[in-house]
N, C-alpha and C. Protein backbone atom coordinates (compact mmCIF):
# COMPACT_ATOMS: atom_id res chain seq x y z
N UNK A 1 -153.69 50.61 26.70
CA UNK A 1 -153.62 51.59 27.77
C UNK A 1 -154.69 51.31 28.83
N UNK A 2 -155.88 51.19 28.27
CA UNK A 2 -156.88 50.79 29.21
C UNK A 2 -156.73 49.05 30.12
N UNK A 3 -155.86 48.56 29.65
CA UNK A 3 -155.45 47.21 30.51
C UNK A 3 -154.34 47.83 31.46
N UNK A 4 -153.14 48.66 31.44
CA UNK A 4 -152.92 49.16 32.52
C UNK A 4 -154.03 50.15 33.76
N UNK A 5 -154.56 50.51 33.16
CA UNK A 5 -155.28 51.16 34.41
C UNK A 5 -156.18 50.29 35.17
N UNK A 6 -156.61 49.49 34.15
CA UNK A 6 -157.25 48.19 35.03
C UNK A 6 -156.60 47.54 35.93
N UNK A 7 -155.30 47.11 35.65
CA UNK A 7 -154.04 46.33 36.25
C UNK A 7 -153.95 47.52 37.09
N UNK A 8 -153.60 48.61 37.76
CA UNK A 8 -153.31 49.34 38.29
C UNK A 8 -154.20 49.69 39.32
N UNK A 9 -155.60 49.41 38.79
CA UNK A 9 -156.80 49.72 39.68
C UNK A 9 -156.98 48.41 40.96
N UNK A 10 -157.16 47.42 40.23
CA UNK A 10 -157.13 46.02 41.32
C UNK A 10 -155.83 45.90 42.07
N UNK A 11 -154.51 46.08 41.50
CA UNK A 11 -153.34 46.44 42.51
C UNK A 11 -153.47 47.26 43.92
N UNK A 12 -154.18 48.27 43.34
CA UNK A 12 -155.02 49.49 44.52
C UNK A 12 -155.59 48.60 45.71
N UNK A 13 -156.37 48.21 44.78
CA UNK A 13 -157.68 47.28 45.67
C UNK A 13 -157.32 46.01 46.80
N UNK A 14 -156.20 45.67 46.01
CA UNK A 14 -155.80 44.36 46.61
C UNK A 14 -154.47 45.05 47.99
N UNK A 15 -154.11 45.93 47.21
CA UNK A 15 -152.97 46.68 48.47
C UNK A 15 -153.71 47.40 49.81
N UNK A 16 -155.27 47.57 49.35
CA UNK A 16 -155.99 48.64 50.35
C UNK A 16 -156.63 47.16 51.31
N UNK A 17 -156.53 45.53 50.83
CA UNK A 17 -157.41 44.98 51.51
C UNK A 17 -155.93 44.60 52.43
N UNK A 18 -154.92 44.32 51.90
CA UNK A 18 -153.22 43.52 52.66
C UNK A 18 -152.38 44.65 53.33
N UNK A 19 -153.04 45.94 53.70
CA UNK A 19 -152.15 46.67 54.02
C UNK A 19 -151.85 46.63 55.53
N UNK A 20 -152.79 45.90 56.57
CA UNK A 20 -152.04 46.03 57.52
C UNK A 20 -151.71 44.80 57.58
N UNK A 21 -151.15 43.73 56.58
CA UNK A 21 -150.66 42.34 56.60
C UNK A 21 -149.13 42.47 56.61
N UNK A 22 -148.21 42.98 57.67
CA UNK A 22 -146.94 42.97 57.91
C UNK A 22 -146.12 41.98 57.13
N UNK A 23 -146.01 40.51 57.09
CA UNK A 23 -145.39 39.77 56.17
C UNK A 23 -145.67 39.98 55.03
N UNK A 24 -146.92 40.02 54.35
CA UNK A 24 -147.30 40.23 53.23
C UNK A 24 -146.83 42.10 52.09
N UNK A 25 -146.91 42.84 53.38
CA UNK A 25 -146.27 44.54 53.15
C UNK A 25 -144.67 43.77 53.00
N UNK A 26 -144.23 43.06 53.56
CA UNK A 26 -142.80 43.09 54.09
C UNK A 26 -141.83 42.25 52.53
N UNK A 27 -142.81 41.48 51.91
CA UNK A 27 -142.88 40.68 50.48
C UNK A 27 -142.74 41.03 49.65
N UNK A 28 -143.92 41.90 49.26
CA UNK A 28 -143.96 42.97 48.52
C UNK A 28 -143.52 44.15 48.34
N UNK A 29 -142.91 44.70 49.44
CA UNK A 29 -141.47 45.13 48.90
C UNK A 29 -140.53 44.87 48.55
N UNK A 30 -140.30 43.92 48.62
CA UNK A 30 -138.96 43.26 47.99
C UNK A 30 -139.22 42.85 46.45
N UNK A 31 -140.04 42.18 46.62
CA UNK A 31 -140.79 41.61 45.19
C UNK A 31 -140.39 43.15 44.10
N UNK A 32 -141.25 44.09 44.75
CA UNK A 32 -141.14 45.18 43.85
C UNK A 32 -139.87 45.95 43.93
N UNK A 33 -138.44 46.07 44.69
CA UNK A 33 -137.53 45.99 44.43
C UNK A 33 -136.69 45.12 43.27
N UNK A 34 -136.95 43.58 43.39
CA UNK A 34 -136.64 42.39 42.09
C UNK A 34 -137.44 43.08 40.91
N UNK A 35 -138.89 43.61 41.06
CA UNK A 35 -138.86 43.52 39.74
C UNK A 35 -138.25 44.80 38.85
N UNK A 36 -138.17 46.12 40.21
CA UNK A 36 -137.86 47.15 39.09
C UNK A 36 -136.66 46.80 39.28
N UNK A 37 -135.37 46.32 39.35
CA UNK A 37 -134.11 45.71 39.22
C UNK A 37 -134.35 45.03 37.46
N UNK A 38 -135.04 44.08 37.86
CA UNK A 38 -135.60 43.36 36.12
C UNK A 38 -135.74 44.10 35.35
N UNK A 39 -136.57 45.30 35.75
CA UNK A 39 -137.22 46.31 34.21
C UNK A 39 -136.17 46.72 33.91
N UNK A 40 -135.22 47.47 34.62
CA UNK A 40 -134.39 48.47 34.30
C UNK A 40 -133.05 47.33 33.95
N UNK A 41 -132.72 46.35 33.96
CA UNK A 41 -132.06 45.47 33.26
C UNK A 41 -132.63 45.10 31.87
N UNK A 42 -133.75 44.78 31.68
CA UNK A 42 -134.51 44.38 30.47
C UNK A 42 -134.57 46.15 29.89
N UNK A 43 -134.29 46.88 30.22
CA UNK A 43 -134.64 48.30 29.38
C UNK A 43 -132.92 48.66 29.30
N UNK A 44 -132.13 48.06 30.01
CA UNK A 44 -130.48 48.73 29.64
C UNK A 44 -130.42 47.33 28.43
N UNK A 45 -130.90 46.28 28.03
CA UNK A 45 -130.63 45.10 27.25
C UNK A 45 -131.40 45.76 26.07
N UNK A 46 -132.98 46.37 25.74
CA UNK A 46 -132.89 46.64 24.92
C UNK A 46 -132.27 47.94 24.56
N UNK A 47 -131.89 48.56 25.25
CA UNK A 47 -131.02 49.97 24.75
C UNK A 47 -129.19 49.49 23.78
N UNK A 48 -128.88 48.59 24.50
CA UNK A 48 -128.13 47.78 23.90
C UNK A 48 -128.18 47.24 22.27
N UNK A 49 -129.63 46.80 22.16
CA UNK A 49 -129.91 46.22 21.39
C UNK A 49 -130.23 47.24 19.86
N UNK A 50 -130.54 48.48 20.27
CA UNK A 50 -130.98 49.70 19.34
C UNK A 50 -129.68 50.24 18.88
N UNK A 51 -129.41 50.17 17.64
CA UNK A 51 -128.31 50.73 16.67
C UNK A 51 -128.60 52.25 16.91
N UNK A 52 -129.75 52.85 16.81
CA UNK A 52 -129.94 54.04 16.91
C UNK A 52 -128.96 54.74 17.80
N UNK A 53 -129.62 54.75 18.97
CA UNK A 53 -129.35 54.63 20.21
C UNK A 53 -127.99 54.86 20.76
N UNK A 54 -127.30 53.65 19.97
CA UNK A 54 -126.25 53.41 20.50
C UNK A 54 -125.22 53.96 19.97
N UNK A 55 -125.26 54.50 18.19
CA UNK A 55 -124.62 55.18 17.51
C UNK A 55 -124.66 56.82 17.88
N UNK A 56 -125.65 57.33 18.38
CA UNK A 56 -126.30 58.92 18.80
C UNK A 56 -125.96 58.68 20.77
N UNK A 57 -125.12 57.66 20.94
CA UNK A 57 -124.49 57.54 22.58
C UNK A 57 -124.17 59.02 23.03
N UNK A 58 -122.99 59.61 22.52
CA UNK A 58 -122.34 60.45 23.13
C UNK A 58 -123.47 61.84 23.03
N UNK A 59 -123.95 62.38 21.61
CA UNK A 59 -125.12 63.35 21.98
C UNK A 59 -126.21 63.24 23.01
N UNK A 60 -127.02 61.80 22.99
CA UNK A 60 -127.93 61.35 23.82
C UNK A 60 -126.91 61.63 25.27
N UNK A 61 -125.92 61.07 25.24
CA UNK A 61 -125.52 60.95 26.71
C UNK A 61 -125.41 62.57 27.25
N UNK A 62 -124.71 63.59 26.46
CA UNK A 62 -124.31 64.42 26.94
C UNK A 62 -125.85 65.40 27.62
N UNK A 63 -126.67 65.11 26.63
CA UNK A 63 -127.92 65.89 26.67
C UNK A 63 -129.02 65.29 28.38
N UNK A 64 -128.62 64.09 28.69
CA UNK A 64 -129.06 63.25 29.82
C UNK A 64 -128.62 63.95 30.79
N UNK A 65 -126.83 64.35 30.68
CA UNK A 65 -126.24 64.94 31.79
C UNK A 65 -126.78 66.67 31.82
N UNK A 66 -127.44 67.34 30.88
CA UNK A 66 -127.51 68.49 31.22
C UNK A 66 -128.84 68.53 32.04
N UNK A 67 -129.50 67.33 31.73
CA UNK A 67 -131.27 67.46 31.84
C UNK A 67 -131.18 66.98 33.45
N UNK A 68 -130.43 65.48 33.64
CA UNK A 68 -130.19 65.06 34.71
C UNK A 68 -129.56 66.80 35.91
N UNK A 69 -128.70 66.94 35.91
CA UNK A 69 -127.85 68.27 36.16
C UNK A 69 -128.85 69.26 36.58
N UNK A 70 -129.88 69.91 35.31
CA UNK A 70 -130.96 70.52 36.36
C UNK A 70 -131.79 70.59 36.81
N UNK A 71 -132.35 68.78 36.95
CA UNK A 71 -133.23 68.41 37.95
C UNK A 71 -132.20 68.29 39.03
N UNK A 72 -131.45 68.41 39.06
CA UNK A 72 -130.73 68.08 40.22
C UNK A 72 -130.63 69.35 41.17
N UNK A 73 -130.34 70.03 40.32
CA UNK A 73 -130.15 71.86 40.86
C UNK A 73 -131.37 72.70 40.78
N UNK A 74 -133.04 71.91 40.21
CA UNK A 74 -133.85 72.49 40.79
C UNK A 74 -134.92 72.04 42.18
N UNK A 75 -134.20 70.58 41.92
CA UNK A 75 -134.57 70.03 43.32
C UNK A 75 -133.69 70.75 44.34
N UNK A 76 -132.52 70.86 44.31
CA UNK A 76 -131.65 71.34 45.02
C UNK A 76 -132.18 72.84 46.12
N UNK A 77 -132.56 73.38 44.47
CA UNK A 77 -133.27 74.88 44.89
C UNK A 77 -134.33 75.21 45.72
N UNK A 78 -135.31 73.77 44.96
CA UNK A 78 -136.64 73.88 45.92
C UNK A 78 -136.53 73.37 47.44
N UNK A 79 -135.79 72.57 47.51
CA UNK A 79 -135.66 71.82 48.72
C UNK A 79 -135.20 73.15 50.31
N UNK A 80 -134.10 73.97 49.62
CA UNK A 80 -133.79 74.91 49.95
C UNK A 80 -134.66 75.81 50.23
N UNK A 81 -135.40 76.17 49.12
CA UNK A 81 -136.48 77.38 49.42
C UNK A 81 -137.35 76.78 50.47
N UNK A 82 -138.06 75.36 50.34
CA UNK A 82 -139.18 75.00 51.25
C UNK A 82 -138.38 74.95 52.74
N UNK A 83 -136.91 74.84 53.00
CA UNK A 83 -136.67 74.41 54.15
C UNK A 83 -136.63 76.08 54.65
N UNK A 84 -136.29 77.07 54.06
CA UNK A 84 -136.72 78.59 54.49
C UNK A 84 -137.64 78.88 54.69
N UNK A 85 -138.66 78.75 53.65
CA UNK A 85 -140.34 78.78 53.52
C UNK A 85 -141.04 78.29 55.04
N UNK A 86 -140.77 77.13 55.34
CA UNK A 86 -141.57 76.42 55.95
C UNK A 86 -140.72 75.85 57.35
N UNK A 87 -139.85 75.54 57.37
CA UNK A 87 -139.28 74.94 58.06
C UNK A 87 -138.46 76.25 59.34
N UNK A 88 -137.97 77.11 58.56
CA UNK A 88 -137.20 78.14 59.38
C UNK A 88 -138.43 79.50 60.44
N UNK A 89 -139.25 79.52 59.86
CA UNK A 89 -140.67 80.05 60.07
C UNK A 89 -140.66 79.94 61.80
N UNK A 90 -140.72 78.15 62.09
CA UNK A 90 -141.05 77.31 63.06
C UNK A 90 -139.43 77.62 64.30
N UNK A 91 -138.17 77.87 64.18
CA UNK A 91 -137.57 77.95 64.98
C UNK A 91 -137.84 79.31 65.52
């Protein structure tokens, strides 16, 4: 755990010295598009790979769609409230 925060800390460091380096910003987004493309391929391969997993599909799945479902409808909510809150205030 403590080697990610290290890795995480010099990432900081190195993004706070290249940040107004336009080609280099322009790279590194992409780069970090390829790689979370990779993770989330290498994480649907081992999900594949887990008998568990794959046998408990339809409970796991159904339970994703309820959880997925009301983040969806409490983002939904908040988004709503802040655009009343804050946004309607101002017209």
């Amino acid at each position: 755990m403590f080697n990610v925060v290290i890795i995480m800390a010099l990432g900081i460091v190195v993004g706070y010295f290249l940040r107004n380096k336009s080609k280099t910003k322009s790279f590194i987004e992409k780069l970090t598009t390829v790689v979370i493309f990779a993770l989330l391929f290498v994480l649907g391969v081992a999900i594949g790979n887990d008998k568990n997993i794959m046998n408990s599909l339809q409970t796991l799945g159904l339970q994703a769609l309820i959880i997925s479902l009301g983040a969806i409808a409490g983002s939904v909510l908040l988004a709503w409230w802040a655009y009343i809150a804050i946004f309607k205030k101002r017209k």
